[in-house]
PDB file of N, CA and C in Angstrom:
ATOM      1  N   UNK A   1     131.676  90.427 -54.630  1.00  0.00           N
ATOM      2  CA  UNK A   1     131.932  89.878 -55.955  1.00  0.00           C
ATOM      3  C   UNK A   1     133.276  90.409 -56.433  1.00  0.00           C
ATOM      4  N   UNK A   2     133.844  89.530 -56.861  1.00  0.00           N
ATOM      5  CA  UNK A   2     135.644  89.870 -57.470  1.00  0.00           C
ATOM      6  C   UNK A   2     135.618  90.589 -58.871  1.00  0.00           C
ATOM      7  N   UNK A   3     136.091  91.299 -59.017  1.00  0.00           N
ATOM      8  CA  UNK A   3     136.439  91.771 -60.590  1.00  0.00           C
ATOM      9  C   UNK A   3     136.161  90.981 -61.539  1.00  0.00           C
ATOM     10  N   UNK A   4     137.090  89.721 -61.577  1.00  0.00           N
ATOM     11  CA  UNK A   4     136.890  88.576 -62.286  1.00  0.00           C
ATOM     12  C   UNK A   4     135.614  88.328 -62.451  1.00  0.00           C
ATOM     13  N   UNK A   5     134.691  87.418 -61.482  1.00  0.00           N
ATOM     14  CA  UNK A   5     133.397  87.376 -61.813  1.00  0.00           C
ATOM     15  C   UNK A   5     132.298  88.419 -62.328  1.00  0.00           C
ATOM     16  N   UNK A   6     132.495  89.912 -61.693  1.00  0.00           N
ATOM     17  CA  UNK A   6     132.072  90.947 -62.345  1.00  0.00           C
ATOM     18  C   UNK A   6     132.161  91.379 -64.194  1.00  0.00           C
ATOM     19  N   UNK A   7     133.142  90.876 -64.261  1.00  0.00           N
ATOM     20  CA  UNK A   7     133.600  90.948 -65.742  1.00  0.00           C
ATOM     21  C   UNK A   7     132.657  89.711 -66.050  1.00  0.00           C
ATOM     22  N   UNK A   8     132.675  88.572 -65.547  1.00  0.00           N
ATOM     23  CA  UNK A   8     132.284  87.475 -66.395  1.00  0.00           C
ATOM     24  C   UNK A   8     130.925  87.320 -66.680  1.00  0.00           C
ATOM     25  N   UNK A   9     130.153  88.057 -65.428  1.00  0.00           N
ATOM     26  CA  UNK A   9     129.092  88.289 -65.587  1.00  0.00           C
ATOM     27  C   UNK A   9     128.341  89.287 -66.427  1.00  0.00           C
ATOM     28  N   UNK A  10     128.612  90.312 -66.400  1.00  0.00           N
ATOM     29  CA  UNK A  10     128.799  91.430 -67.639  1.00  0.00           C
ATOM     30  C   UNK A  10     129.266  90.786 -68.939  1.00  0.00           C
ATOM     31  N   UNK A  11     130.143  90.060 -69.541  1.00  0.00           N
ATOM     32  CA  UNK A  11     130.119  89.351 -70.437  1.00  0.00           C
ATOM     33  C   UNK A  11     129.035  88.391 -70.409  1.00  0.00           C
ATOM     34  N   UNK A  12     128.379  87.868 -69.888  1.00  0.00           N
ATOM     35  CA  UNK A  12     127.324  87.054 -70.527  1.00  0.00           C
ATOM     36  C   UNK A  12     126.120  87.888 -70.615  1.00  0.00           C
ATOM     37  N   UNK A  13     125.950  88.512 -69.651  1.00  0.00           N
ATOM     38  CA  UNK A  13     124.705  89.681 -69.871  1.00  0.00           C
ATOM     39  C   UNK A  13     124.890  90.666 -71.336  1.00  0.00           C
ATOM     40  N   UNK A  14     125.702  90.752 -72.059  1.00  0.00           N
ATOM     41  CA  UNK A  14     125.987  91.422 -73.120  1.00  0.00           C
ATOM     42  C   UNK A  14     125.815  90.023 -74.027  1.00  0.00           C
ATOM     43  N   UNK A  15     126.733  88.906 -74.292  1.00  0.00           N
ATOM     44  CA  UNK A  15     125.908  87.838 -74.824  1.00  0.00           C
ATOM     45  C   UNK A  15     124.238  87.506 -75.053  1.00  0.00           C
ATOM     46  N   UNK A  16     123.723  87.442 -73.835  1.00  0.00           N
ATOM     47  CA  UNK A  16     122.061  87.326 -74.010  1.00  0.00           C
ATOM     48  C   UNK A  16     121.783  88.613 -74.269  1.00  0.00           C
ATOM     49  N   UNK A  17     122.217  89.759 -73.996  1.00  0.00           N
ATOM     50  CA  UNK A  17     121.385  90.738 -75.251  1.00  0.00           C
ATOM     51  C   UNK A  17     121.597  90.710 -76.573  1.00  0.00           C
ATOM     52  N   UNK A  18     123.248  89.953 -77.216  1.00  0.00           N
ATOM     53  CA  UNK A  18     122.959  89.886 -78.393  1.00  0.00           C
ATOM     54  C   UNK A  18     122.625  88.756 -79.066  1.00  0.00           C
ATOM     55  N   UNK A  19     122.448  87.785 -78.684  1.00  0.00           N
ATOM     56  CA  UNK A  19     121.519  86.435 -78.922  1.00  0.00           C
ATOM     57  C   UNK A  19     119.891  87.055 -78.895  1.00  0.00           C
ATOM     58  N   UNK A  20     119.478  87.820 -78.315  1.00  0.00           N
ATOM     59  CA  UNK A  20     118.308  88.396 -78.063  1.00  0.00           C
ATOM     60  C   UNK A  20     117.705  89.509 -79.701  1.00  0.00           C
ATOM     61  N   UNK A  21     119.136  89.925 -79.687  1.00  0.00           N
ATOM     62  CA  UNK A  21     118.751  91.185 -80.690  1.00  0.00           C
ATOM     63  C   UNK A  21     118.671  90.113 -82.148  1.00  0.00           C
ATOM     64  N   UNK A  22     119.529  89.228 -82.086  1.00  0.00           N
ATOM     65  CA  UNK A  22     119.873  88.798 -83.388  1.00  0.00           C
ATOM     66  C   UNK A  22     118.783  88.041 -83.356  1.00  0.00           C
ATOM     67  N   UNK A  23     117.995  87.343 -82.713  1.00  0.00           N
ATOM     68  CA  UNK A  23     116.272  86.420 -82.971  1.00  0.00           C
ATOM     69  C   UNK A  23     115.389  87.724 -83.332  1.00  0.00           C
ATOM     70  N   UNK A  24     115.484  88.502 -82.387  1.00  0.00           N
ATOM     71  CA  UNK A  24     114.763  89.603 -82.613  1.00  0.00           C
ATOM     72  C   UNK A  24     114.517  89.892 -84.020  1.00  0.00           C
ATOM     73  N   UNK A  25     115.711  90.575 -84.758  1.00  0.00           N
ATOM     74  CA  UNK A  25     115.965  90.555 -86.205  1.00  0.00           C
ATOM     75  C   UNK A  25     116.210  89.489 -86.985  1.00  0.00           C
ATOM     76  N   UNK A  26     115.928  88.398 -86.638  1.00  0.00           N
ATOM     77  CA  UNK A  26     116.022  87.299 -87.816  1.00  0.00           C
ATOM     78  C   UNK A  26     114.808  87.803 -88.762  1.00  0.00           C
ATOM     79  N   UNK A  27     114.692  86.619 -89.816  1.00  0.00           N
ATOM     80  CA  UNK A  27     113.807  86.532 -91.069  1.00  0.00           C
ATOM     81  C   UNK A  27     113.135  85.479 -91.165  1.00  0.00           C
ATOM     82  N   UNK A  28     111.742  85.387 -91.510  1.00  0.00           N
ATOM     83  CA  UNK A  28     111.768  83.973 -92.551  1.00  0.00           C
ATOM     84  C   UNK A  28     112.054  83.927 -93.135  1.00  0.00           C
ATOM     85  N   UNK A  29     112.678  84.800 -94.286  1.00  0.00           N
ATOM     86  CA  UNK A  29     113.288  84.338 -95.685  1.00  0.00           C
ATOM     87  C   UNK A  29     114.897  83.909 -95.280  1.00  0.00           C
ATOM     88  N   UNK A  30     114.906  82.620 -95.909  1.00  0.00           N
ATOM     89  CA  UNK A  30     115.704  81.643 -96.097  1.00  0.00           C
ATOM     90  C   UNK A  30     117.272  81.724 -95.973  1.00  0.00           C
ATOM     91  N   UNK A  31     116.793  83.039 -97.396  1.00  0.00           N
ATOM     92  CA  UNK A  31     118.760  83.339 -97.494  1.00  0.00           C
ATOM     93  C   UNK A  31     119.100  84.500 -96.561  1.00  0.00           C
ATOM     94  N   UNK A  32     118.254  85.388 -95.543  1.00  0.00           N
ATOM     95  CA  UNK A  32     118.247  86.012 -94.619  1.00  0.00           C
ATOM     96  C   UNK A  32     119.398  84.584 -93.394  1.00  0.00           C
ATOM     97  N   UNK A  33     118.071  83.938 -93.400  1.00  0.00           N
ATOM     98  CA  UNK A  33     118.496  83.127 -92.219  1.00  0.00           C
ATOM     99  C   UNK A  33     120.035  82.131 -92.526  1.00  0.00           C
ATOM    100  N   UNK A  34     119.905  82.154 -93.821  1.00  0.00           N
ATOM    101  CA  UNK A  34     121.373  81.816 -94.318  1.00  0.00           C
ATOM    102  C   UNK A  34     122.437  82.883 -93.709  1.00  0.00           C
ATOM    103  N   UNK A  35     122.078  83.997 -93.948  1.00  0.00           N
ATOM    104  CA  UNK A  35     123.501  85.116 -94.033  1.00  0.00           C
ATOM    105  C   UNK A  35     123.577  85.158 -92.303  1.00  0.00           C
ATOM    106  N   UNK A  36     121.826  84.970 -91.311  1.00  0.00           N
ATOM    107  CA  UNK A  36     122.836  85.333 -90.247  1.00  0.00           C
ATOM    108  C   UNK A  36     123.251  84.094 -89.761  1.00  0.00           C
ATOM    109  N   UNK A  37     123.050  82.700 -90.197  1.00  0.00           N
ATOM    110  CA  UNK A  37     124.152  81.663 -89.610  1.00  0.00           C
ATOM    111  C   UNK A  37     125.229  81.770 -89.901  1.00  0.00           C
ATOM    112  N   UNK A  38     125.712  82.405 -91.189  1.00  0.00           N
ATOM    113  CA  UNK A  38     127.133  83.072 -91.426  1.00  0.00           C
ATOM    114  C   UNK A  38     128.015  83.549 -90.621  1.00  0.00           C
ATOM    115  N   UNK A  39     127.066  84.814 -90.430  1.00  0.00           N
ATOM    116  CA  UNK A  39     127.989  85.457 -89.482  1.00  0.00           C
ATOM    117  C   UNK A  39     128.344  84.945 -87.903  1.00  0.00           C
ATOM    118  N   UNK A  40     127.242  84.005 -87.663  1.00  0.00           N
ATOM    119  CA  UNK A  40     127.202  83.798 -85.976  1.00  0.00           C
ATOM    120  C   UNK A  40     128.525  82.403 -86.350  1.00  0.00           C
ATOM    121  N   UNK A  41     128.838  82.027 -87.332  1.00  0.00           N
ATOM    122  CA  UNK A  41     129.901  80.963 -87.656  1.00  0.00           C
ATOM    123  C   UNK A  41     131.232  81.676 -87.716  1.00  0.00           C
ATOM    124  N   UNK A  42     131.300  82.791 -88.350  1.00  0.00           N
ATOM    125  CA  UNK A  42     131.980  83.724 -88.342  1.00  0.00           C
ATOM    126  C   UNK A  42     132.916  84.069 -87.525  1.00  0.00           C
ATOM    127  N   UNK A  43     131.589  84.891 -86.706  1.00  0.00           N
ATOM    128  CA  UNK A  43     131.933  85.467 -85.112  1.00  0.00           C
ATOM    129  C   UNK A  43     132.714  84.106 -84.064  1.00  0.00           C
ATOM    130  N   UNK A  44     132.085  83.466 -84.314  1.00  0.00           N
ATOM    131  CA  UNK A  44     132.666  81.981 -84.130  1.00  0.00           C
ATOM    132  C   UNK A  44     134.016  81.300 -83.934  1.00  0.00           C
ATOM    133  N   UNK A  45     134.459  81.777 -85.508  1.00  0.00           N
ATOM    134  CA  UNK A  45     135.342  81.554 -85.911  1.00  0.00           C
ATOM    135  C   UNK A  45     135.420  79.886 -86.592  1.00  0.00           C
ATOM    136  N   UNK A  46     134.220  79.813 -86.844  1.00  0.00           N
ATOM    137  CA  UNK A  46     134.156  78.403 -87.880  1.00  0.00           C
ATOM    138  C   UNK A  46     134.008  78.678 -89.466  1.00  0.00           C
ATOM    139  N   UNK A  47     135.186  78.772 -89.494  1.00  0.00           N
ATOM    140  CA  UNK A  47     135.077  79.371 -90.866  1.00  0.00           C
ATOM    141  C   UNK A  47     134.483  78.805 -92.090  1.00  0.00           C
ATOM    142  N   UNK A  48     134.277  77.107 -91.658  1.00  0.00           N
ATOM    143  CA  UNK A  48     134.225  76.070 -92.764  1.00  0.00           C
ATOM    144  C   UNK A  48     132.616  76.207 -92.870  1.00  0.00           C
ATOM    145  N   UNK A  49     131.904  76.426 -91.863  1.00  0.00           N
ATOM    146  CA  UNK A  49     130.516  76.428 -91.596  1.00  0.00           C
ATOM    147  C   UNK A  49     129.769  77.649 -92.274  1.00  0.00           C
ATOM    148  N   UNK A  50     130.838  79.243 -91.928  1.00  0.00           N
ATOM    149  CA  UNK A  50     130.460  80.508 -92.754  1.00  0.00           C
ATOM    150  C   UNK A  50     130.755  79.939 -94.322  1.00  0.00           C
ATOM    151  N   UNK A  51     131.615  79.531 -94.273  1.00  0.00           N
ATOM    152  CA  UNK A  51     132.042  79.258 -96.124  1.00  0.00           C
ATOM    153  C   UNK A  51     130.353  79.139 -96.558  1.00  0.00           C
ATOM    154  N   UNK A  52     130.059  77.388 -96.391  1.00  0.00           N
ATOM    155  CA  UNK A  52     128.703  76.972 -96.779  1.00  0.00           C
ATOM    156  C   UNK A  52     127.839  77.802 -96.530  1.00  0.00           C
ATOM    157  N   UNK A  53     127.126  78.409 -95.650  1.00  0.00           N
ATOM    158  CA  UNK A  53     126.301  79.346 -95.429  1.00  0.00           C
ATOM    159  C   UNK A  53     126.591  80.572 -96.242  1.00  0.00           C
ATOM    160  N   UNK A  54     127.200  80.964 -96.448  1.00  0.00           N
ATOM    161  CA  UNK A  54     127.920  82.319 -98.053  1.00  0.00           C
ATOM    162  C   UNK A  54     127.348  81.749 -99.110  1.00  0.00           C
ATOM    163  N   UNK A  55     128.043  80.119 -99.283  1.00  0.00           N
ATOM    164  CA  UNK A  55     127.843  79.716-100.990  1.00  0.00           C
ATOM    165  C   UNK A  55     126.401  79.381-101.254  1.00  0.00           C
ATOM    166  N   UNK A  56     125.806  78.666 -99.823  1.00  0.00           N
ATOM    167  CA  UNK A  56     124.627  78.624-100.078  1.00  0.00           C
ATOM    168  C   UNK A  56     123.729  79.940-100.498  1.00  0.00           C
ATOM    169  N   UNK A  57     123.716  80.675 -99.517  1.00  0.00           N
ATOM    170  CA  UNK A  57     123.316  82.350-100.072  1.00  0.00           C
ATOM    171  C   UNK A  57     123.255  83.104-101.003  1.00  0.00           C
ATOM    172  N   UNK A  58     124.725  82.779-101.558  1.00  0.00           N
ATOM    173  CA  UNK A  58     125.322  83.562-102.868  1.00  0.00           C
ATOM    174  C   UNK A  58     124.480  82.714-104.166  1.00  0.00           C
ATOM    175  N   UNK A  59     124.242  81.250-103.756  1.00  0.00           N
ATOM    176  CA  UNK A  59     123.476  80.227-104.913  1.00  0.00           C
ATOM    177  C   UNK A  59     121.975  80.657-104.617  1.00  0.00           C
ATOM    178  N   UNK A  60     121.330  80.705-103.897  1.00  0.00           N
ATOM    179  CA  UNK A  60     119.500  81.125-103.718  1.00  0.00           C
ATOM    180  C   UNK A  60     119.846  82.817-104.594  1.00  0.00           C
ATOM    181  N   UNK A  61     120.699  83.688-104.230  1.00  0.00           N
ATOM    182  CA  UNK A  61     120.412  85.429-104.836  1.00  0.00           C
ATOM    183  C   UNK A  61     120.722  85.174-106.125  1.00  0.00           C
ATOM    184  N   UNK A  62     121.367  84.283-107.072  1.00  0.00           N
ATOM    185  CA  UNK A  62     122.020  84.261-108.318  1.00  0.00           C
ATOM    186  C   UNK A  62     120.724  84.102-109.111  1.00  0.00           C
ATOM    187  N   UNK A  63     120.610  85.082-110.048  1.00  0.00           N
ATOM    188  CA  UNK A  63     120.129  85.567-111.138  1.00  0.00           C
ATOM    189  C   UNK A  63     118.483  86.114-110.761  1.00  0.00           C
ATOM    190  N   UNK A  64     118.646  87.150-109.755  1.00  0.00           N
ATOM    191  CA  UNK A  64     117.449  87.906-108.853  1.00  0.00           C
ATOM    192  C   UNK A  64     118.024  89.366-108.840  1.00  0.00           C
ATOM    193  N   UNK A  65     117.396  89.870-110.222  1.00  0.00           N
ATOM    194  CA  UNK A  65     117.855  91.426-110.373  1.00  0.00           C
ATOM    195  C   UNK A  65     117.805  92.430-109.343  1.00  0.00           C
ATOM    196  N   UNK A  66     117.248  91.503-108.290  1.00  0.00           N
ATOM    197  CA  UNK A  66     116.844  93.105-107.107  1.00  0.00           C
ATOM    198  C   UNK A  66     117.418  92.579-105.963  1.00  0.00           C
ATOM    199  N   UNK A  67     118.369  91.544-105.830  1.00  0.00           N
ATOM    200  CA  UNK A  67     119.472  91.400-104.930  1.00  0.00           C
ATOM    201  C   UNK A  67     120.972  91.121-105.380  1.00  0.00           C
ATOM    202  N   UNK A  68     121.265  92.041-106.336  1.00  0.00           N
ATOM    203  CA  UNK A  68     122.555  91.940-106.874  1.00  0.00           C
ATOM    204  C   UNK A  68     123.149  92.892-106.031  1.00  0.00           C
ATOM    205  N   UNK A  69     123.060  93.814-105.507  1.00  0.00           N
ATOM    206  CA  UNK A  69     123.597  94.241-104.221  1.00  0.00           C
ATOM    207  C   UNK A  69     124.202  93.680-103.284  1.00  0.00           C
ATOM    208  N   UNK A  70     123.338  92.725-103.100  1.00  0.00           N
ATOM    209  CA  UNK A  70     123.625  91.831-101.500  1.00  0.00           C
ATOM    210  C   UNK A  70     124.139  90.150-102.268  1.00  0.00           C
ATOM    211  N   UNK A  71     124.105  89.993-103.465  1.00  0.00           N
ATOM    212  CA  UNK A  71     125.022  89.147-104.044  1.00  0.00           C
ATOM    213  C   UNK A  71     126.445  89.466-104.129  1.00  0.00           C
ATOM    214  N   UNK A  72     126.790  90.864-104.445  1.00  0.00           N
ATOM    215  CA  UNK A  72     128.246  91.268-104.769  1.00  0.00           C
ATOM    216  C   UNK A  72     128.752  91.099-103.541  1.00  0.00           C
ATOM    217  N   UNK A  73     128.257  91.716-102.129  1.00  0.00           N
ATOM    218  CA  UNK A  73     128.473  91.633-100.790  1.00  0.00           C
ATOM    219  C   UNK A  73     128.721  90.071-100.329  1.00  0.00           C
ATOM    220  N   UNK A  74     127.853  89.246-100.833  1.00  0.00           N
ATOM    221  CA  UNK A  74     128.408  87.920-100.458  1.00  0.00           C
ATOM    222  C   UNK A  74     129.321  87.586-101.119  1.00  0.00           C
ATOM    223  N   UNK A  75     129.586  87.722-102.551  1.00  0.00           N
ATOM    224  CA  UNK A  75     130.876  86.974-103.141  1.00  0.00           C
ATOM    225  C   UNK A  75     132.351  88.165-102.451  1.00  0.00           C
ATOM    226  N   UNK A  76     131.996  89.101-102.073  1.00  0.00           N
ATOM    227  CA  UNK A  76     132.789  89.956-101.320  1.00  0.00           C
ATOM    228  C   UNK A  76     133.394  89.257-100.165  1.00  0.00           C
ATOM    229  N   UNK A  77     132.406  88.935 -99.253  1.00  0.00           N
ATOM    230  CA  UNK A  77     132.670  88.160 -97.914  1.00  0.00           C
ATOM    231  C   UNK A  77     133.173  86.980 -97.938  1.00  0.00           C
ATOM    232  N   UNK A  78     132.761  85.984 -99.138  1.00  0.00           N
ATOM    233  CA  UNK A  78     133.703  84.975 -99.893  1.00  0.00           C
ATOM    234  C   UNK A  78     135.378  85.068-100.059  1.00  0.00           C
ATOM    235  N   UNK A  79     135.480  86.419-100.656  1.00  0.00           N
ATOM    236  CA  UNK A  79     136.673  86.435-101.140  1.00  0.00           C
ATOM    237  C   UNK A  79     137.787  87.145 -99.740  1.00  0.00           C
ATOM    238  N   UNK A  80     137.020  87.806 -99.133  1.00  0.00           N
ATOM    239  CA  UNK A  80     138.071  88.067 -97.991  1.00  0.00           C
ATOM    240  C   UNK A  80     138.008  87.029 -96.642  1.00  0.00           C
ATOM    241  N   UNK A  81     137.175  85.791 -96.697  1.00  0.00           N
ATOM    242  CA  UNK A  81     137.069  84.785 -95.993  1.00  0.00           C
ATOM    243  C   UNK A  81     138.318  83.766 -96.666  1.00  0.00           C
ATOM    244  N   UNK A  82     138.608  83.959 -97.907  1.00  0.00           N
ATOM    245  CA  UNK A  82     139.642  82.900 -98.569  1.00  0.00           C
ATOM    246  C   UNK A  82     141.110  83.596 -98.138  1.00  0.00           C
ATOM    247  N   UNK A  83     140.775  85.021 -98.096  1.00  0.00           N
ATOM    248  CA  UNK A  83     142.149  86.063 -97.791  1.00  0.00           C
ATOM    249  C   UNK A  83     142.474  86.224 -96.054  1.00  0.00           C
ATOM    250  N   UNK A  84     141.573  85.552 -95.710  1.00  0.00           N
ATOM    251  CA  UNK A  84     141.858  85.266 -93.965  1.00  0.00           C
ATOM    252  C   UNK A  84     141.334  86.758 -93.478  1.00  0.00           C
ATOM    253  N   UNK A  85     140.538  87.000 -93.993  1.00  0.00           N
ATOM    254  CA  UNK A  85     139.786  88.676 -93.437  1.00  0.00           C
ATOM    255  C   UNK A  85     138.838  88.564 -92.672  1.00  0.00           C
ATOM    256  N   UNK A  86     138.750  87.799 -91.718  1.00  0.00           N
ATOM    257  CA  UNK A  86     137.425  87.592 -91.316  1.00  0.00           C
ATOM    258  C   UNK A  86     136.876  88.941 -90.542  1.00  0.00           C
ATOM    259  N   UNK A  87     137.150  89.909 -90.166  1.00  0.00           N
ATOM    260  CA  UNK A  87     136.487  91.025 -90.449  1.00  0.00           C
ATOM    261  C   UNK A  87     135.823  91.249 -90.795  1.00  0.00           C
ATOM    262  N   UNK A  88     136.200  91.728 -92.648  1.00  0.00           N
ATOM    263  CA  UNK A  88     136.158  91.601 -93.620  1.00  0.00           C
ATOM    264  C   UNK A  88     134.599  90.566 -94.085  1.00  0.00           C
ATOM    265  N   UNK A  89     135.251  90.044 -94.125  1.00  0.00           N
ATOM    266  CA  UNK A  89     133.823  88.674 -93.884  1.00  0.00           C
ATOM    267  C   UNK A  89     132.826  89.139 -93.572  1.00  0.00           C
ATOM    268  N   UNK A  90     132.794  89.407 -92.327  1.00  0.00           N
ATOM    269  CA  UNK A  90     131.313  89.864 -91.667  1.00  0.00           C
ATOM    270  C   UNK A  90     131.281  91.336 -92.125  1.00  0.00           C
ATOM    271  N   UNK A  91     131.921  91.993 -92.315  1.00  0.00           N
ATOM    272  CA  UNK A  91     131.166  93.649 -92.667  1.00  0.00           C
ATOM    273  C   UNK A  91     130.886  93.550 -93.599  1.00  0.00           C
ATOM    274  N   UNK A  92     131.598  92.318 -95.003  1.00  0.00           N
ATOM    275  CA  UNK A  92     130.425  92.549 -96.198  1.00  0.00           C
ATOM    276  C   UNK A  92     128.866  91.476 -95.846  1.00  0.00           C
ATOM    277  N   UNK A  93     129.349  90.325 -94.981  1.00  0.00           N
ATOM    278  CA  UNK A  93     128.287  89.799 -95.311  1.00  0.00           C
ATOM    279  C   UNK A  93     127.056  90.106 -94.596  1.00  0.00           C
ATOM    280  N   UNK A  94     127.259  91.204 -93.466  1.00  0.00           N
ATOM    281  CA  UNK A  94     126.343  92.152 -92.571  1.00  0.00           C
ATOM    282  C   UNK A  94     125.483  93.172 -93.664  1.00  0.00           C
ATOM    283  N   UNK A  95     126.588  94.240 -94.836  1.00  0.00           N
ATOM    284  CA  UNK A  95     125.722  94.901 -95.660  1.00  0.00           C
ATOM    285  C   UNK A  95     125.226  93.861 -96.770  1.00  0.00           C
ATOM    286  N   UNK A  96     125.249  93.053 -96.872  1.00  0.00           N
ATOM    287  CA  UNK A  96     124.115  91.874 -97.972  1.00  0.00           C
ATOM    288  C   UNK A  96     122.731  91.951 -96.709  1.00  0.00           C
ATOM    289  N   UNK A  97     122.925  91.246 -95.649  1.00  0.00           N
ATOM    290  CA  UNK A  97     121.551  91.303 -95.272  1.00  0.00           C
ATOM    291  C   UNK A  97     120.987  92.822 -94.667  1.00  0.00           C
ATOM    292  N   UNK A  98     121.463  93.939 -94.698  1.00  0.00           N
ATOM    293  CA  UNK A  98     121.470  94.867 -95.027  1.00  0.00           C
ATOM    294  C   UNK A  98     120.644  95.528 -96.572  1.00  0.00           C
ATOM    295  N   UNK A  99     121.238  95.039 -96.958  1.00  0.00           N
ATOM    296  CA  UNK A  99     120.999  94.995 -99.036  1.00  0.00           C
ATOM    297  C   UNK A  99     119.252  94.637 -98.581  1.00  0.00           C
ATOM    298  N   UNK A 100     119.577  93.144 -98.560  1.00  0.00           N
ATOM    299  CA  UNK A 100     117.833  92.293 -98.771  1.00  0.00           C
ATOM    300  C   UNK A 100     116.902  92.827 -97.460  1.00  0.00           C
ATOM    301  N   UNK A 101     117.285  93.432 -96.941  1.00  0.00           N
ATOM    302  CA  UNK A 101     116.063  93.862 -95.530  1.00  0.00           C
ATOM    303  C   UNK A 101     116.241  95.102 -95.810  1.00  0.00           C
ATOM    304  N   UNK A 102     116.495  95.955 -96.832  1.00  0.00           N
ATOM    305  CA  UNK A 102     116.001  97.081 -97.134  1.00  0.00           C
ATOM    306  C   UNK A 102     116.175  98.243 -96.269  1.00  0.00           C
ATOM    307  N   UNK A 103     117.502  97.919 -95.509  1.00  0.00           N
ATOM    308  CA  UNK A 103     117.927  98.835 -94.300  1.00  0.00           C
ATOM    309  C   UNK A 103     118.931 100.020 -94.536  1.00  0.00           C
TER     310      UNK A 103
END
């Protein structure tokens, strides 16, 4: 086996573990499953797709006194998604579902 394929293979074996981890940790709750299509749009790099998945999110937590935490974190990830941070993006919108899963 060549380097090349060694690498490529090792890259997908690290893929299906994290496709694995992230079902693993999904939610039924809604705006859970909102925040992690976010990020997997994100990671992506579809930014137009994270947008909606944020606003949708940020609209279900609005006016829910015990996720204003993980509301500030999304309008956070909002605002450095408009500032081309996509980083940024995902490390706030990682501590929102963080925030609501009580981690």
């Amino acid at each position: 086996m060549t380097n090349l394929s060694a690498s490529a293979q090792n890259s997908t074996q690290q893929q299906q573990q994290f496709n694995q981890t992230a079902t693993t940790n999904s939610s039924s709750n809604p705006v859970v499953k909102s925040i992690d299509a976010a990020i997997l749009s994100l990671k992506s790099g579809d930014n137009s797709n994270a947008r909606k998945s944020l606003l949708q999110s940020e609209s279900a937590l609005e006016g829910n006194s015990k996720a204003v935490d993980a509301e500030k974190h999304i309008e956070a990830s909002l605002q450095a998604l408009k500032d081309g941070d996509t980083n940024g993006a995902i490390n706030h919108v990682e501590l929102a579902k963080k925030s609501l899963l009580g981690l």
